[in-house]
C-alpha atoms as a PDB file:
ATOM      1  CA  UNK A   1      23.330  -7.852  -3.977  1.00  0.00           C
ATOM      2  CA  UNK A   2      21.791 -10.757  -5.527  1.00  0.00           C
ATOM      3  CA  UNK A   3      22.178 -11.710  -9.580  1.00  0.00           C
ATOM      4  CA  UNK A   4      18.524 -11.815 -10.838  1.00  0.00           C
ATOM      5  CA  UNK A   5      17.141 -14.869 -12.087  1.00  0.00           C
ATOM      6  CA  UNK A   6      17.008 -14.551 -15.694  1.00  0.00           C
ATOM      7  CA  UNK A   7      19.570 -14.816 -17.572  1.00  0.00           C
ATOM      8  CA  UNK A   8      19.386 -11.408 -19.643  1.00  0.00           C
ATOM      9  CA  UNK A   9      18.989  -8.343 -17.923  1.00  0.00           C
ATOM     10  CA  UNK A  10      16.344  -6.759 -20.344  1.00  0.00           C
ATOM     11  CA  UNK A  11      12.743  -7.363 -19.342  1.00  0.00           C
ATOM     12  CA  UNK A  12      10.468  -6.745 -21.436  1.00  0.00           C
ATOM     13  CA  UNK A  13       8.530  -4.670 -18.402  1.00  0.00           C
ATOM     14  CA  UNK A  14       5.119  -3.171 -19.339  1.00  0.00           C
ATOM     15  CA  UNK A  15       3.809  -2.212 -16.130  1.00  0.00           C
ATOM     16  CA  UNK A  16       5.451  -1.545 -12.647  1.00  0.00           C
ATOM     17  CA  UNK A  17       3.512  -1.765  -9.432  1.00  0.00           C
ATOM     18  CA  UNK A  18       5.359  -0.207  -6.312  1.00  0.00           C
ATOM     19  CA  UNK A  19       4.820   0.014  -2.658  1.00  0.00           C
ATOM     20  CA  UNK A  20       5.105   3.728  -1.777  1.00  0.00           C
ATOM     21  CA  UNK A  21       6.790   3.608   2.378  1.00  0.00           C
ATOM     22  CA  UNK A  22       9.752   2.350   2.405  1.00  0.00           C
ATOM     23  CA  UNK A  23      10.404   1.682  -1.656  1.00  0.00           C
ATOM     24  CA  UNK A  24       8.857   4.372  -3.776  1.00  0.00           C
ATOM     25  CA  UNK A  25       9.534   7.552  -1.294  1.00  0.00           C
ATOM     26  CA  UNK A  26      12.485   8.218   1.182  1.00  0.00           C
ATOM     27  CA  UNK A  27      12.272   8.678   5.006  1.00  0.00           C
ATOM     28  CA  UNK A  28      10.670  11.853   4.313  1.00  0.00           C
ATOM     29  CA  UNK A  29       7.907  10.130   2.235  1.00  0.00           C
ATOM     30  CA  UNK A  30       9.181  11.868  -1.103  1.00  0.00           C
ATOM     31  CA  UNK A  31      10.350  10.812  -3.845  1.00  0.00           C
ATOM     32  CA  UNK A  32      13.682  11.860  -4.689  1.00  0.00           C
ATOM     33  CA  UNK A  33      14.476  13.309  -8.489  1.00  0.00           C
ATOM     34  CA  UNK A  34      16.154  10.355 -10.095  1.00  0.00           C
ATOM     35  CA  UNK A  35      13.676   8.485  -9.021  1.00  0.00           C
ATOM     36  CA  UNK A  36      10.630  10.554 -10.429  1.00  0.00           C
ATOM     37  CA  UNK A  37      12.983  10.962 -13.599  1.00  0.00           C
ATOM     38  CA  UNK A  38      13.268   7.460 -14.005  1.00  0.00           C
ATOM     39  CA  UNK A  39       9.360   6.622 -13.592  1.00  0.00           C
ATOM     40  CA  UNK A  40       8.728   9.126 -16.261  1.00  0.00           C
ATOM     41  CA  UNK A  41      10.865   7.486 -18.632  1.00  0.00           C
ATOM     42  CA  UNK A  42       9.228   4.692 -17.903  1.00  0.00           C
ATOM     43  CA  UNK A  43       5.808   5.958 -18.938  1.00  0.00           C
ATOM     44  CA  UNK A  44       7.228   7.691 -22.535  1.00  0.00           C
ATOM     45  CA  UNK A  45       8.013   4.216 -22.888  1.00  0.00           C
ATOM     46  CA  UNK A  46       4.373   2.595 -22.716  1.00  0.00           C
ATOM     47  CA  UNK A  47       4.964   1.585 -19.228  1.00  0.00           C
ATOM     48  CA  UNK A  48       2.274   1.732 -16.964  1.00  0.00           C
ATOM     49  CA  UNK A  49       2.582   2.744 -13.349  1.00  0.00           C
ATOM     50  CA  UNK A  50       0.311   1.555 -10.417  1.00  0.00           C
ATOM     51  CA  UNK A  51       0.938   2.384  -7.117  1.00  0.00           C
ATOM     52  CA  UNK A  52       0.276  -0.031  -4.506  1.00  0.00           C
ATOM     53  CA  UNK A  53       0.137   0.605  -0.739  1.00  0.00           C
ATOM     54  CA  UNK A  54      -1.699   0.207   2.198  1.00  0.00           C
ATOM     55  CA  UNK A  55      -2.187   4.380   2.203  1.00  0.00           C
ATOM     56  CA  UNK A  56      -6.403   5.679   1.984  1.00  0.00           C
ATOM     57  CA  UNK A  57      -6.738   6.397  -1.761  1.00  0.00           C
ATOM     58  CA  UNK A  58      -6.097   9.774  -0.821  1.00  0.00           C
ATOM     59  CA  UNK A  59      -3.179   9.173   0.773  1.00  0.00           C
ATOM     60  CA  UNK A  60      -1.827   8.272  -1.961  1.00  0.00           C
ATOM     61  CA  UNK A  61      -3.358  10.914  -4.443  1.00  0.00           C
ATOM     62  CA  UNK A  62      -0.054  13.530  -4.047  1.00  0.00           C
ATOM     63  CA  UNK A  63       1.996  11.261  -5.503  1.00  0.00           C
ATOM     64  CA  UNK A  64       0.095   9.876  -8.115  1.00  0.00           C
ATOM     65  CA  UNK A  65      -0.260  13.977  -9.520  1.00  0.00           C
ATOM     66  CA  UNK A  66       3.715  14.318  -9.161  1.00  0.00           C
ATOM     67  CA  UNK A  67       3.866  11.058 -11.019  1.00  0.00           C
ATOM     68  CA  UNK A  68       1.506  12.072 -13.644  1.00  0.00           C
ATOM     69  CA  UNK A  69      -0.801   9.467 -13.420  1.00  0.00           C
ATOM     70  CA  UNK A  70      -3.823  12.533 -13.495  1.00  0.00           C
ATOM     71  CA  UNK A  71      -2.793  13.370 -17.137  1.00  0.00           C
ATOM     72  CA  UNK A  72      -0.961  10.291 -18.515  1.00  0.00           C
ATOM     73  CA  UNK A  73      -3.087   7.760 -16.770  1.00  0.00           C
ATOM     74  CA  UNK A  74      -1.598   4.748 -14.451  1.00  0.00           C
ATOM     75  CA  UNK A  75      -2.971   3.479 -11.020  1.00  0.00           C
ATOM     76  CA  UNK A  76      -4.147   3.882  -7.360  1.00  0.00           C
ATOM     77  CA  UNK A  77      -4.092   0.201  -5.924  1.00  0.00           C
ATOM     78  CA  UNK A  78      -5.256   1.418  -2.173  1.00  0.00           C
ATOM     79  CA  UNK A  79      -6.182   0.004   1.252  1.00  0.00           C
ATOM     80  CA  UNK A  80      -3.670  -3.204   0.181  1.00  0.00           C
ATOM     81  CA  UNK A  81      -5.937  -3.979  -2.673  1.00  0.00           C
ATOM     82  CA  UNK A  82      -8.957  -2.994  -1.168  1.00  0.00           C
ATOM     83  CA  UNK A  83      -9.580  -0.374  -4.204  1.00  0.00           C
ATOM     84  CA  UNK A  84      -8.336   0.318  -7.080  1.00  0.00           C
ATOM     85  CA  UNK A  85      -8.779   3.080  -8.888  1.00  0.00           C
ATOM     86  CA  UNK A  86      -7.428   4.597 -12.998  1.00  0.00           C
ATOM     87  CA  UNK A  87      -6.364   8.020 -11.456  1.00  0.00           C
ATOM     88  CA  UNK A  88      -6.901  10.069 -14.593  1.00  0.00           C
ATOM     89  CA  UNK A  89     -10.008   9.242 -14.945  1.00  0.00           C
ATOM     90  CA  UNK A  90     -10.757   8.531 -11.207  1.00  0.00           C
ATOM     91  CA  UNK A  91     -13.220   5.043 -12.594  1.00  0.00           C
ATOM     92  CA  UNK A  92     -13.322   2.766  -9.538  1.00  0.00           C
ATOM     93  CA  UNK A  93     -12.245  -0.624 -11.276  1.00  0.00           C
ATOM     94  CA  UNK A  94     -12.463  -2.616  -8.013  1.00  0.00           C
ATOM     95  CA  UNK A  95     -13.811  -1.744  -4.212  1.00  0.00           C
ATOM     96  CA  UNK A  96     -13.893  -4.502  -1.409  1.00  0.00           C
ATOM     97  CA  UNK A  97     -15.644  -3.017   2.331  1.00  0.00           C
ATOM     98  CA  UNK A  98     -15.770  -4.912   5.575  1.00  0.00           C
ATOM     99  CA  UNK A  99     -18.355  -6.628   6.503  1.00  0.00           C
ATOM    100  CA  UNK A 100     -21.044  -3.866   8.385  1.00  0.00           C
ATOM    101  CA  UNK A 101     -21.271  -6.254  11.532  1.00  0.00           C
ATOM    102  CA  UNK A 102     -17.517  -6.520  12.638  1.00  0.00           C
ATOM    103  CA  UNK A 103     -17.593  -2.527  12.523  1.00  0.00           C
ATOM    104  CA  UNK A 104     -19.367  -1.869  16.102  1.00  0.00           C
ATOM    105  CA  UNK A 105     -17.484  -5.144  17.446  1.00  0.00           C
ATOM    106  CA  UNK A 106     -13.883  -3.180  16.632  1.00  0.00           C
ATOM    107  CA  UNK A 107     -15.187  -0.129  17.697  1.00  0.00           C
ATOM    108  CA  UNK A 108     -16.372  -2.061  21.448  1.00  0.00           C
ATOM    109  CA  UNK A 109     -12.793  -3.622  21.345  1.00  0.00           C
ATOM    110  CA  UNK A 110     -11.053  -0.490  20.737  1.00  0.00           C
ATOM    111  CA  UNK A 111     -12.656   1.167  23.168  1.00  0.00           C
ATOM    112  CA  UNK A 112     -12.576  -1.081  26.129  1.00  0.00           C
ATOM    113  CA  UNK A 113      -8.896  -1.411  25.437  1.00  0.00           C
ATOM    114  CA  UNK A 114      -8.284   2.677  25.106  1.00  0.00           C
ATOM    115  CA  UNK A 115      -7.043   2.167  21.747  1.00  0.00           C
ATOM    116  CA  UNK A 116      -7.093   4.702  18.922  1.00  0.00           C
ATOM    117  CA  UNK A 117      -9.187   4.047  16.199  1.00  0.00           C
ATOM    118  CA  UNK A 118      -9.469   5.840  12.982  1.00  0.00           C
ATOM    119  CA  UNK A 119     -11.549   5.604   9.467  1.00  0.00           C
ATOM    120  CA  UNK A 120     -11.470   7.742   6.414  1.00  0.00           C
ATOM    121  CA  UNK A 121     -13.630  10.345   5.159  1.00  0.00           C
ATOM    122  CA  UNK A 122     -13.298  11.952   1.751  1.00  0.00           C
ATOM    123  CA  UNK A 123      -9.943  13.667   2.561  1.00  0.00           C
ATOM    124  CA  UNK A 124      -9.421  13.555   6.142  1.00  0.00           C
ATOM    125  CA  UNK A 125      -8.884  10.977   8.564  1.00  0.00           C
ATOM    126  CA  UNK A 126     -11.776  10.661  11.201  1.00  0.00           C
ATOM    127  CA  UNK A 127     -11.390   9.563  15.088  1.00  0.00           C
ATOM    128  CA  UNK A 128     -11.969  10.072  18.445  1.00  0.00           C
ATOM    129  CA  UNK A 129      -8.627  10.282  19.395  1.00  0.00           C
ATOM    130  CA  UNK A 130      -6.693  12.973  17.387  1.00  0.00           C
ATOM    131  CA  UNK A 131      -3.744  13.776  19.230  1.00  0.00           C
ATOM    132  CA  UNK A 132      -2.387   9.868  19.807  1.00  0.00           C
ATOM    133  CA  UNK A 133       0.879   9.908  18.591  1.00  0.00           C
ATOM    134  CA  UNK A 134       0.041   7.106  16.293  1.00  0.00           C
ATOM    135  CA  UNK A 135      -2.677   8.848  14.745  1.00  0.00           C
ATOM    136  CA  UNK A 136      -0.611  12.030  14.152  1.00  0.00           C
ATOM    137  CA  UNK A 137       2.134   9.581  12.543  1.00  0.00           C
ATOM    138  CA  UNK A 138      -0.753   7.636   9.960  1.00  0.00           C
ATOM    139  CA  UNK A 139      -1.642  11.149   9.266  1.00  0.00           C
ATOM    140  CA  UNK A 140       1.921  12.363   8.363  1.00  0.00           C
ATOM    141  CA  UNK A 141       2.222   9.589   5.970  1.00  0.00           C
ATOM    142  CA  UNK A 142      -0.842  10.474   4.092  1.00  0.00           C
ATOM    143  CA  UNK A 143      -0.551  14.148   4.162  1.00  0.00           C
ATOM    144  CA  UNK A 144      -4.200  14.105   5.211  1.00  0.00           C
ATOM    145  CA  UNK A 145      -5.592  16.147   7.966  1.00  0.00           C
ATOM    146  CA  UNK A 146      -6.880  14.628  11.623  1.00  0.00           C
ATOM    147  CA  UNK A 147     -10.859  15.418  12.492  1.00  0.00           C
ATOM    148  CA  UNK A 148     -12.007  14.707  15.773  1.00  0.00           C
ATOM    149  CA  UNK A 149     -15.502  13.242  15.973  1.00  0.00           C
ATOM    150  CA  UNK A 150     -17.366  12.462  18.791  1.00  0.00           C
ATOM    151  CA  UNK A 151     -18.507   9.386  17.567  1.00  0.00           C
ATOM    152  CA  UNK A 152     -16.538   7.402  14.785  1.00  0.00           C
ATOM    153  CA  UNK A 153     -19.192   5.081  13.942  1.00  0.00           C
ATOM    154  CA  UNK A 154     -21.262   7.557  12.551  1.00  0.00           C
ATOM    155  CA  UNK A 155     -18.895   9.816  10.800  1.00  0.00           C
ATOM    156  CA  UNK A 156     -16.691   6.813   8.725  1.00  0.00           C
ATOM    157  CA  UNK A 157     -17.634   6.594   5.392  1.00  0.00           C
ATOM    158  CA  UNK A 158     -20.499   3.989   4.342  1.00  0.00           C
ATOM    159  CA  UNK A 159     -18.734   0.605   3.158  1.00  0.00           C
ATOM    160  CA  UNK A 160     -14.914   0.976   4.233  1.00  0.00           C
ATOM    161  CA  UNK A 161     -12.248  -0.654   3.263  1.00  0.00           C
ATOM    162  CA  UNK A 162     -10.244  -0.008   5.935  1.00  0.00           C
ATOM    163  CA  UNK A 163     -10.322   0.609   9.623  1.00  0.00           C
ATOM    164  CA  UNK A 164      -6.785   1.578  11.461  1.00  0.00           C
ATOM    165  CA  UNK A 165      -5.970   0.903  15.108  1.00  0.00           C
ATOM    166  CA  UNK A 166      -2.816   2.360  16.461  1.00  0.00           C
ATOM    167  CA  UNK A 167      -0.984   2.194  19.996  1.00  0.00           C
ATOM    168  CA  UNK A 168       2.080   0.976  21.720  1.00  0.00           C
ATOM    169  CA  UNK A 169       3.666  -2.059  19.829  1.00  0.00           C
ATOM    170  CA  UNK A 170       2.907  -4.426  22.602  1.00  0.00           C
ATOM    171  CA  UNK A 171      -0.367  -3.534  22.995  1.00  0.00           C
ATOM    172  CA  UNK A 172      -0.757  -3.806  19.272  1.00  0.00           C
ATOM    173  CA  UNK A 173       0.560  -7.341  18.946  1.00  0.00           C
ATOM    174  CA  UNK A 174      -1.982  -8.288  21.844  1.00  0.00           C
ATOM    175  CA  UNK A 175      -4.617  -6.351  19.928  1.00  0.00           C
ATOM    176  CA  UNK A 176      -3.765  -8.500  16.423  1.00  0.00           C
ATOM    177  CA  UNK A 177      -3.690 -11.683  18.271  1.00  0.00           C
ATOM    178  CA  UNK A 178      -7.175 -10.602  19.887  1.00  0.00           C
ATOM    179  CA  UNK A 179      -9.155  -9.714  17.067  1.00  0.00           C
ATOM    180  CA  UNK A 180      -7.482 -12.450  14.419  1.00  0.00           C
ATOM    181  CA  UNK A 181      -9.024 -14.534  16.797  1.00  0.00           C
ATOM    182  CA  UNK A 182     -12.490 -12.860  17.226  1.00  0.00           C
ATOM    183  CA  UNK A 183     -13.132 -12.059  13.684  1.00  0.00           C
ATOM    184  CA  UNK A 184     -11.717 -15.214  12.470  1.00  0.00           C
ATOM    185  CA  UNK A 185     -13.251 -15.868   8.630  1.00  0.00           C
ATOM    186  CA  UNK A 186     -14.830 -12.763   8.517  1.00  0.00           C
ATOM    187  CA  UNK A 187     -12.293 -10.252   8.165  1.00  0.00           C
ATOM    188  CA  UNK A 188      -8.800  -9.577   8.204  1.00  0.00           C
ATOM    189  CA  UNK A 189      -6.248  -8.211  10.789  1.00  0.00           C
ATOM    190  CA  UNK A 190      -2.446  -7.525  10.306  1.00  0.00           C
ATOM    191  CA  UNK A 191       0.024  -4.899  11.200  1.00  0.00           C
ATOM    192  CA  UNK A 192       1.585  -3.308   8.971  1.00  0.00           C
ATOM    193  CA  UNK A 193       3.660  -1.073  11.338  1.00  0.00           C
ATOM    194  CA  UNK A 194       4.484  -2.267  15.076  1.00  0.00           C
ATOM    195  CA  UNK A 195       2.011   0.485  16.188  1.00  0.00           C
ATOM    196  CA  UNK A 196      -0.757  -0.379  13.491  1.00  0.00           C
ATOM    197  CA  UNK A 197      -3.679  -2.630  13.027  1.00  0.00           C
ATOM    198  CA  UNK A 198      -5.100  -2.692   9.288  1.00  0.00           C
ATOM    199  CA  UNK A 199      -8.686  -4.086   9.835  1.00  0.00           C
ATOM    200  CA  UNK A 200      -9.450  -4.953   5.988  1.00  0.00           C
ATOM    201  CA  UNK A 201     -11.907  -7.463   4.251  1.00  0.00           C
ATOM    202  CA  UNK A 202     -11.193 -11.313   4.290  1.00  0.00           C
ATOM    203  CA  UNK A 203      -8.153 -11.811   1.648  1.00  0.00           C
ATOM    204  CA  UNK A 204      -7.135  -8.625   0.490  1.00  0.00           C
ATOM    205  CA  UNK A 205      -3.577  -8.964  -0.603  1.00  0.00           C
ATOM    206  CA  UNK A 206      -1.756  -6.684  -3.695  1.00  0.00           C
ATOM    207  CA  UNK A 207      -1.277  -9.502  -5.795  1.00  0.00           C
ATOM    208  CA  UNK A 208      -5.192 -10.602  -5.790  1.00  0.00           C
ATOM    209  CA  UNK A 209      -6.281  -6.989  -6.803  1.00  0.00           C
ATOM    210  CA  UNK A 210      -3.232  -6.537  -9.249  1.00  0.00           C
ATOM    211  CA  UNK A 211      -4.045  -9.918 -10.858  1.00  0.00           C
ATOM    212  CA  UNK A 212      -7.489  -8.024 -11.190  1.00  0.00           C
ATOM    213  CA  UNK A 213      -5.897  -5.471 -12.770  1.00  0.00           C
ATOM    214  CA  UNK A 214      -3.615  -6.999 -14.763  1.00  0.00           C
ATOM    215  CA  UNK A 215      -6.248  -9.280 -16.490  1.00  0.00           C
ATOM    216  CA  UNK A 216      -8.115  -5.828 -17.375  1.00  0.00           C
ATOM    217  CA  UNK A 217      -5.223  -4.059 -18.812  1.00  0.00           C
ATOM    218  CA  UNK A 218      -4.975  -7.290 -20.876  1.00  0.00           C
ATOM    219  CA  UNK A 219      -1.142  -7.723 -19.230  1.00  0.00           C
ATOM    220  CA  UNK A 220       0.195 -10.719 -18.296  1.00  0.00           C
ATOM    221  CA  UNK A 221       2.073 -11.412 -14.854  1.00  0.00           C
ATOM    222  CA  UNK A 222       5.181 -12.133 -16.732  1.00  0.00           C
ATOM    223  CA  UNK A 223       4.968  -8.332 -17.798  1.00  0.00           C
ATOM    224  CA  UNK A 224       5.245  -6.950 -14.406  1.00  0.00           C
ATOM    225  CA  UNK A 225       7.800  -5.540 -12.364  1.00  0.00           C
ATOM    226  CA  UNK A 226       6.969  -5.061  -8.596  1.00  0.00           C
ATOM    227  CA  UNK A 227       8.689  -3.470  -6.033  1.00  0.00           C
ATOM    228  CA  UNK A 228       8.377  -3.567  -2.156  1.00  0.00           C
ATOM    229  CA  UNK A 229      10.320  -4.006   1.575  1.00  0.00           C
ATOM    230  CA  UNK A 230       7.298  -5.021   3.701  1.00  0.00           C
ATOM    231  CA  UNK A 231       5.470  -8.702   4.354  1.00  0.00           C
ATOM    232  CA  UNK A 232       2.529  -6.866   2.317  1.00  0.00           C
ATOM    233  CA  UNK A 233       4.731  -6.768  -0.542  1.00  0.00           C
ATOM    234  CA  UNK A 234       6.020 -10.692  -0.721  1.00  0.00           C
ATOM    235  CA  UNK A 235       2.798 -11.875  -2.624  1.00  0.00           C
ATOM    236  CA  UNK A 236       3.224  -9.085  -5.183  1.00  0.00           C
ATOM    237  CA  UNK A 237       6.738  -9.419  -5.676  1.00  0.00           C
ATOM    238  CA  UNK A 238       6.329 -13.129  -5.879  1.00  0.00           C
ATOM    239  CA  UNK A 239       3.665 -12.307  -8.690  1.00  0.00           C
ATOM    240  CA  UNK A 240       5.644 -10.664 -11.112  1.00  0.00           C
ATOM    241  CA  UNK A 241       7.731 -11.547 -13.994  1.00  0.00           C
ATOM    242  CA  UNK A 242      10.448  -9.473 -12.230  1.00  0.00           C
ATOM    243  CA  UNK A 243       9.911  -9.265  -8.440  1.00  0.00           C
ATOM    244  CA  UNK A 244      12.182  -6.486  -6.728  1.00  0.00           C
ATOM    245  CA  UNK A 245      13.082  -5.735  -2.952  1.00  0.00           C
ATOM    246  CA  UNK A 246      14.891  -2.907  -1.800  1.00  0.00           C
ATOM    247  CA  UNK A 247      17.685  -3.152   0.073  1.00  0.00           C
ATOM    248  CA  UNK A 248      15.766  -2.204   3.392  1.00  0.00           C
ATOM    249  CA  UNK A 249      13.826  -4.948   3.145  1.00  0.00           C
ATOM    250  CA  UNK A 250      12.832  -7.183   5.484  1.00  0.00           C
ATOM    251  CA  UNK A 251      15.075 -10.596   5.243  1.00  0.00           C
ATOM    252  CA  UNK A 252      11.937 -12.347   4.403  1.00  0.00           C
ATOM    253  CA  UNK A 253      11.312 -10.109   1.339  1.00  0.00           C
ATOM    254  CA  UNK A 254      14.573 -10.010  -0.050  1.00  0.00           C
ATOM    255  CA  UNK A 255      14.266 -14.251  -0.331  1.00  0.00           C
ATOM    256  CA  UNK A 256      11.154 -14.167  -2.182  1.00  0.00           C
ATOM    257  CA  UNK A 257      12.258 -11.116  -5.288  1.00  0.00           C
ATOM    258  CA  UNK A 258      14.173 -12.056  -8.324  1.00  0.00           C
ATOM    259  CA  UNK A 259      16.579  -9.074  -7.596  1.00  0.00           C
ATOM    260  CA  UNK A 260      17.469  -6.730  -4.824  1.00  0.00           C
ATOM    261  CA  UNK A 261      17.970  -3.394  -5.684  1.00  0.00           C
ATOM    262  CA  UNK A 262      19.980  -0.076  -3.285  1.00  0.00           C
ATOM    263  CA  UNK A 263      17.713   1.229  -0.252  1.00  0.00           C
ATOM    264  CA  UNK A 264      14.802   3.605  -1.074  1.00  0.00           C
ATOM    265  CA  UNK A 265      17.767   5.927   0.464  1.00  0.00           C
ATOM    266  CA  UNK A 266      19.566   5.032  -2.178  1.00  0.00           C
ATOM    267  CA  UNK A 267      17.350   5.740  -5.443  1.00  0.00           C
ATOM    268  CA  UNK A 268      16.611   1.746  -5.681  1.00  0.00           C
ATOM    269  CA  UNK A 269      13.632   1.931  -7.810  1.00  0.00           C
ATOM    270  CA  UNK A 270      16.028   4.184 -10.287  1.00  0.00           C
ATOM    271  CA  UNK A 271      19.063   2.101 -10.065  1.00  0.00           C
ATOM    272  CA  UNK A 272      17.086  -1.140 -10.689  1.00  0.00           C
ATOM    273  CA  UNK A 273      14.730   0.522 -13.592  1.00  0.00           C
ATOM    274  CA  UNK A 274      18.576   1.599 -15.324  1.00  0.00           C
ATOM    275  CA  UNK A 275      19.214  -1.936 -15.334  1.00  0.00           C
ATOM    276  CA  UNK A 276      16.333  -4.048 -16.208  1.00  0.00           C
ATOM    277  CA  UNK A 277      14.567  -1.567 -18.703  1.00  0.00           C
ATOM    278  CA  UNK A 278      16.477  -0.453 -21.911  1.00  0.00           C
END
């Protein structure tokens, strides 16, 4: 466990941004009581919450509602920063799309490889491939429901943020090297699971869109609190005036946050918000 930073434990905290997989929810993607309790505390306190993941907007809309961010306001940072949205009033503050030209290209690659590929629609995840295990796993996470189409390209929303490509690991880390290479300067391409490709806009991080954010809610970085485990965490967490990993964390995390907290297992997000928030 290591000793945070600062010398006091107090923070004067007025918003908290937190990855959802891996931090916010459990291995059953919920989010355990103390936890929830702990957030709501947080808010009857004037703390904001935003919620910050690579998840569809939608994806994330189940637990915004159990958070309360539908009444009490708070918000959706989705795609990885690609959107951002003020959930009670659903006002899009901030939308980034991929360029229209590398669309067909990863559609061409996808196919000639046999690799799934999947957009977003409204409330359902779109592809031509609905039973690939991959697939059936991105659509667990969200709690959104699979439609086959017979042709992705026209069914995927106009302007997305996000394309997903999904497959075996090593196929995947072929696939990343591939198209990092082919769209080089015009998009980006990471994985954000061994089995997925996130095919986003040049430079979307969390901690570009939160600074976004931030500067609108008139809060300054030194504010913050983040938590996350993943590499799409590390810019956030190095962002904030308090920077958190969990315990499950990847090494590289861990060495970039002020303080690391128990496991999401373990009610981290509580245990840490108990000790850094009177």
């Amino acid at each position: 466990m290591n000793t945070s930073h600062h010398t006091s434990t107090t923070f004067n905290c007025k918003a908290i941004a937190l990855d959802l997989d891996g931090t916010l929810t459990n291995h059953e993607k919920v989010i355990t009581p103390l936890t929830k309790k702990a957030l709501l505390e947080a808010q009857e306190k004037g703390i904001s919450i935003i919620l910050a993941s690579g998840r569809p907007t939608y994806g994330i809309a189940p637990l915004a509602d159990e958070l309360g961010l539908d009444t009490k306001g708070g918000y959706i940072l989705a795609y990885n920063g690609g959107k951002i949205v003020e959930w009670h009033t659903k006002e899009e503050i901030y939308s980034n799309c991929l360029p229209e030209d590398v669309i067909p290209e990863i559609y061409e690659y996808a196919k000639t490889h046999q690799h799934a590929l999947l957009g977003y629609k409204g409330k359902e995840i779109v592809t031509e491939c609905p039973t690939d295990k991959y697939v059936l796993e991105e659509s667990r996470i969200n709690k959104m429901p699979v439609r086959k189409v017979e042709n992705l390209l026209d069914v995927i929303e106009r302007n997305p943020t996000k394309l997903l490509m999904t497959g075996d690991p090593e196929e995947m880390k072929k696939a990343e090297t591939d198209l990092a290479g082919i769209m080089k300067g015009r998009m980006d391409v990471f994985r954000s699971a061994p089995f997925f490709v996130e095919l986003v806009p040049m430079g979307i991080d969390k901690a570009e869109s939160l600074k976004r954010l931030l500067a609108i809610m008139g809060i300054g970085t030194e504010n913050l609190m983040s938590f996350g485990d993943g590499y799409n965490d590390i810019s956030m967490i190095k962002l904030a005036g308090m920077g958190i990993a969990m315990e499950n964390a990847a090494q590289e995390v861990k060495e970039a946050a002020d303080y690391v907290t128990l496991s999401n297992e373990e009610d981290g997000v509580a245990a840490a918000l108990k000790k850094f928030i009177e």
